[in-house]
C-alpha atoms as a PDB file:
ATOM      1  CA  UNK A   1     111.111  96.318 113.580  1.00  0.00           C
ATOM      2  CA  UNK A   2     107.785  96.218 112.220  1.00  0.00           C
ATOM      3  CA  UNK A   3     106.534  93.027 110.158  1.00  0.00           C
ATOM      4  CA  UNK A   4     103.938  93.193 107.500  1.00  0.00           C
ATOM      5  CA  UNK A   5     101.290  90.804 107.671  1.00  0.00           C
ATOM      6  CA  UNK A   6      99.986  88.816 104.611  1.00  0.00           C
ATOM      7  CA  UNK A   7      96.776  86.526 105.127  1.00  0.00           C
ATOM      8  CA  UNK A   8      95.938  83.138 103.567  1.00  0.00           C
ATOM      9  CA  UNK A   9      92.704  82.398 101.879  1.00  0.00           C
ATOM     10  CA  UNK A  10      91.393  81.004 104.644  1.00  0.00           C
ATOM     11  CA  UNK A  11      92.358  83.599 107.774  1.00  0.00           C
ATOM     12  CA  UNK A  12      91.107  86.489 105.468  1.00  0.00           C
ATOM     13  CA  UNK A  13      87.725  84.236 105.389  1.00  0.00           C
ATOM     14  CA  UNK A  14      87.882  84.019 109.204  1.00  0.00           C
ATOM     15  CA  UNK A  15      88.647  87.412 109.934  1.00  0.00           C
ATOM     16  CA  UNK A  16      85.694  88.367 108.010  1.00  0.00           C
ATOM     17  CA  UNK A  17      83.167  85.368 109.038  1.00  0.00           C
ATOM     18  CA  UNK A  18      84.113  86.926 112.637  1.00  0.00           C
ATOM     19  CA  UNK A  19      83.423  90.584 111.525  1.00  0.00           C
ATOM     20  CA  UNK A  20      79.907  89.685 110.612  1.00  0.00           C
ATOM     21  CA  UNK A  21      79.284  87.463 113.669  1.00  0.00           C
ATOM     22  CA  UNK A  22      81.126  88.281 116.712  1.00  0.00           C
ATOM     23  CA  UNK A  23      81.854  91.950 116.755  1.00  0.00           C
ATOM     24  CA  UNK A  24      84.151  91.667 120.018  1.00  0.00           C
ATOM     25  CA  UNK A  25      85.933  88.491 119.144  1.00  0.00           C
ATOM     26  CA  UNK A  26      86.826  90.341 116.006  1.00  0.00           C
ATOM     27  CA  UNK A  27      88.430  93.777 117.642  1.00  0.00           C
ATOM     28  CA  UNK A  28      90.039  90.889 119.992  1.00  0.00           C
ATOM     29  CA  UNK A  29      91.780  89.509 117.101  1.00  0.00           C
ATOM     30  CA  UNK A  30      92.527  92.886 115.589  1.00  0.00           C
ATOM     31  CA  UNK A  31      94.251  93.895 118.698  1.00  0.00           C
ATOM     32  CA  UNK A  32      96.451  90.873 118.886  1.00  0.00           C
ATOM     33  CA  UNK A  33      97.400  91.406 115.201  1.00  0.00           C
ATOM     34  CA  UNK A  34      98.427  94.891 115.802  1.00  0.00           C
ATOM     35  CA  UNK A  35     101.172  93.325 118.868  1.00  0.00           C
ATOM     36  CA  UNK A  36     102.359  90.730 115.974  1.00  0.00           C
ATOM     37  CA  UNK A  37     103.067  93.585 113.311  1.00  0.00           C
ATOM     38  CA  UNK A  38     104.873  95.600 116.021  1.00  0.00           C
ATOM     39  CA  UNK A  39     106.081  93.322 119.185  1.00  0.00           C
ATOM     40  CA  UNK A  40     106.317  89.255 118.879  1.00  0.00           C
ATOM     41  CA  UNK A  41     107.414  88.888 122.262  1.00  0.00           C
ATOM     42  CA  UNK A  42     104.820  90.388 123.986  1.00  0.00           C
ATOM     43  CA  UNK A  43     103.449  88.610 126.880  1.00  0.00           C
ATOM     44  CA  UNK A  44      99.808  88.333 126.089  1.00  0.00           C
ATOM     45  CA  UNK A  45     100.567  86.852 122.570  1.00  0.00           C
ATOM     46  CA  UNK A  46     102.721  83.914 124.393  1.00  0.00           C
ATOM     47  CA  UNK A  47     103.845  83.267 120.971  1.00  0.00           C
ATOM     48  CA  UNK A  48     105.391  79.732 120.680  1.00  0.00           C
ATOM     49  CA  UNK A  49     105.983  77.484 117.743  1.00  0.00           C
ATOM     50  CA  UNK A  50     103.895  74.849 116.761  1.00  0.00           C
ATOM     51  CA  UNK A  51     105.882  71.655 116.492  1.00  0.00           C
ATOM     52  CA  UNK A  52     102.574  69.346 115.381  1.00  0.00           C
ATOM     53  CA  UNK A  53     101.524  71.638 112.472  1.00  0.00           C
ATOM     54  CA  UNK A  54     105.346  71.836 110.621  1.00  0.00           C
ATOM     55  CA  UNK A  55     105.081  72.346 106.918  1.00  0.00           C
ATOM     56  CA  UNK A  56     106.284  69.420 105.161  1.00  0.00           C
ATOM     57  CA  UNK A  57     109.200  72.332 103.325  1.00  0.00           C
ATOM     58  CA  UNK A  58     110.661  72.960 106.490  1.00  0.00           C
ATOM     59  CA  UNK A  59     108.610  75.930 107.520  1.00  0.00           C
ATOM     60  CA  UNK A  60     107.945  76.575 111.070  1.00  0.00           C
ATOM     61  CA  UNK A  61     104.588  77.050 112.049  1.00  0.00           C
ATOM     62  CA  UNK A  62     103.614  79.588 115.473  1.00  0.00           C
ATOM     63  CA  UNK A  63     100.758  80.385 117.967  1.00  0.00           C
ATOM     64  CA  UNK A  64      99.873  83.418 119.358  1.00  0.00           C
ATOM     65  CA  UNK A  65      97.219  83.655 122.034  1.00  0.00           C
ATOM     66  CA  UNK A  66      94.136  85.881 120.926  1.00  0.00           C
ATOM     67  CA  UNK A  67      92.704  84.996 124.257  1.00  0.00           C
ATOM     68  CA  UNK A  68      93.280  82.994 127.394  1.00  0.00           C
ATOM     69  CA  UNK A  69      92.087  81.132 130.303  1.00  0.00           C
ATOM     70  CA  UNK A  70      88.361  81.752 127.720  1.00  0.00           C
ATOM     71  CA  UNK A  71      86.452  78.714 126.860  1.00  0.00           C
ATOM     72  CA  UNK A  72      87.577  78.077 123.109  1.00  0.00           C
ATOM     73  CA  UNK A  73      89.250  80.886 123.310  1.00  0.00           C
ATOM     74  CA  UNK A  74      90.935  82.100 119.814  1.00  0.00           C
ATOM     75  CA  UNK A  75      94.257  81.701 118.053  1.00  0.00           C
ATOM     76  CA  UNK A  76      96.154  82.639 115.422  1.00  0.00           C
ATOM     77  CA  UNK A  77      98.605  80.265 113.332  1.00  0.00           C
ATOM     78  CA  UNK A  78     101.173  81.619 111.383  1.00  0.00           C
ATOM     79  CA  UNK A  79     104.794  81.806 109.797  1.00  0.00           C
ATOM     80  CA  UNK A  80     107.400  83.926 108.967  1.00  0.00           C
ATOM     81  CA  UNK A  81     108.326  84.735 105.348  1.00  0.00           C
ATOM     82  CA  UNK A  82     108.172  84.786 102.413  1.00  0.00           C
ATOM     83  CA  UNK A  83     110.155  87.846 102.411  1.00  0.00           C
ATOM     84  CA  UNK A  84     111.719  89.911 105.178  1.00  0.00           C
ATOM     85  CA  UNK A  85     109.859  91.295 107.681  1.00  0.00           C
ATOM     86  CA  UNK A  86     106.563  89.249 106.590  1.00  0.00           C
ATOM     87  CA  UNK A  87     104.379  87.412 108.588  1.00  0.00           C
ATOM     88  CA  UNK A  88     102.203  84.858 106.727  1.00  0.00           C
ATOM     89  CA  UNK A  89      98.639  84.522 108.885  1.00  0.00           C
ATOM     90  CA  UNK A  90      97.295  80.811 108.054  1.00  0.00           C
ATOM     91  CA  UNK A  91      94.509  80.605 110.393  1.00  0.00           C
ATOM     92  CA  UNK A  92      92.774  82.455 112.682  1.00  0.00           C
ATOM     93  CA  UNK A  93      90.633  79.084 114.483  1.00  0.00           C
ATOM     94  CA  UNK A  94      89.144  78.672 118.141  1.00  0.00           C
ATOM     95  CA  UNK A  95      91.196  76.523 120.188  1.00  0.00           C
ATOM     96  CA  UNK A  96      89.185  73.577 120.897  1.00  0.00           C
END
C-alpha cells in the first residue's frame, strides 16, 4: 500500500526553510518521507501516536523519528486522511 502525502502550510514552509539551510537535515527528512509513503512500520520511523497533540475533531495525531539518539534531532507530525491512502504532514519541527 502506498500513501500519498499532502503537506500543511506550515511543513511545506519547513521543508523548504531546511532546503535552503541545512542541506543534510533536508535529504534526512526526505528519506524518512519516502519510508512513510511506502512502509509505516518501519523501524527507524518508530512511528507512534501523539496522545498530547489530539485534534480537538477526534483526529489522531503521529510521530515519526527523522533522527535519533541526535541532539534536537528532527520529527515529523502528522495524520491520516482526509481521504484513503493520504497522509496529512503538519509539521516537520526539531524535537526540543
Amino acid at each position: 500500500m502506498q500513501f500519498q502525502l499532502r503537506f500543511s502550510v506550515e511543513a511545506k514552509k519547513a521543508l523548504e526553510s531546511l532546503q535552503q539551510v541545512d542541506q543534510k537535515k533536508y535529504q534526512k527528512v526526505l528519506k524518512t518521507l519516502g519510508l512513510m509513503e511506502t512502509n509505516l512500520r518501519h523501524p527507524s520511523l518508530n512511528t507512534h501516536k501523539y496522545d498530547s497533540l489530539s485534534r480537538q475533531n477526534g483526529e489522531e495525531i503521529f510521530e515519526a523519528y527523522v533522527e535519533n539518539k541526535t541532539p534536537v534531532a528532527f520529527r515529523i507530525f502528522w495524520h491520516y486522511g482526509h481521504g484513503k491512502y493520504i497522509i496529512t504532514i503538519l509539521a516537520i519541527t526539531p524535537h526540543l
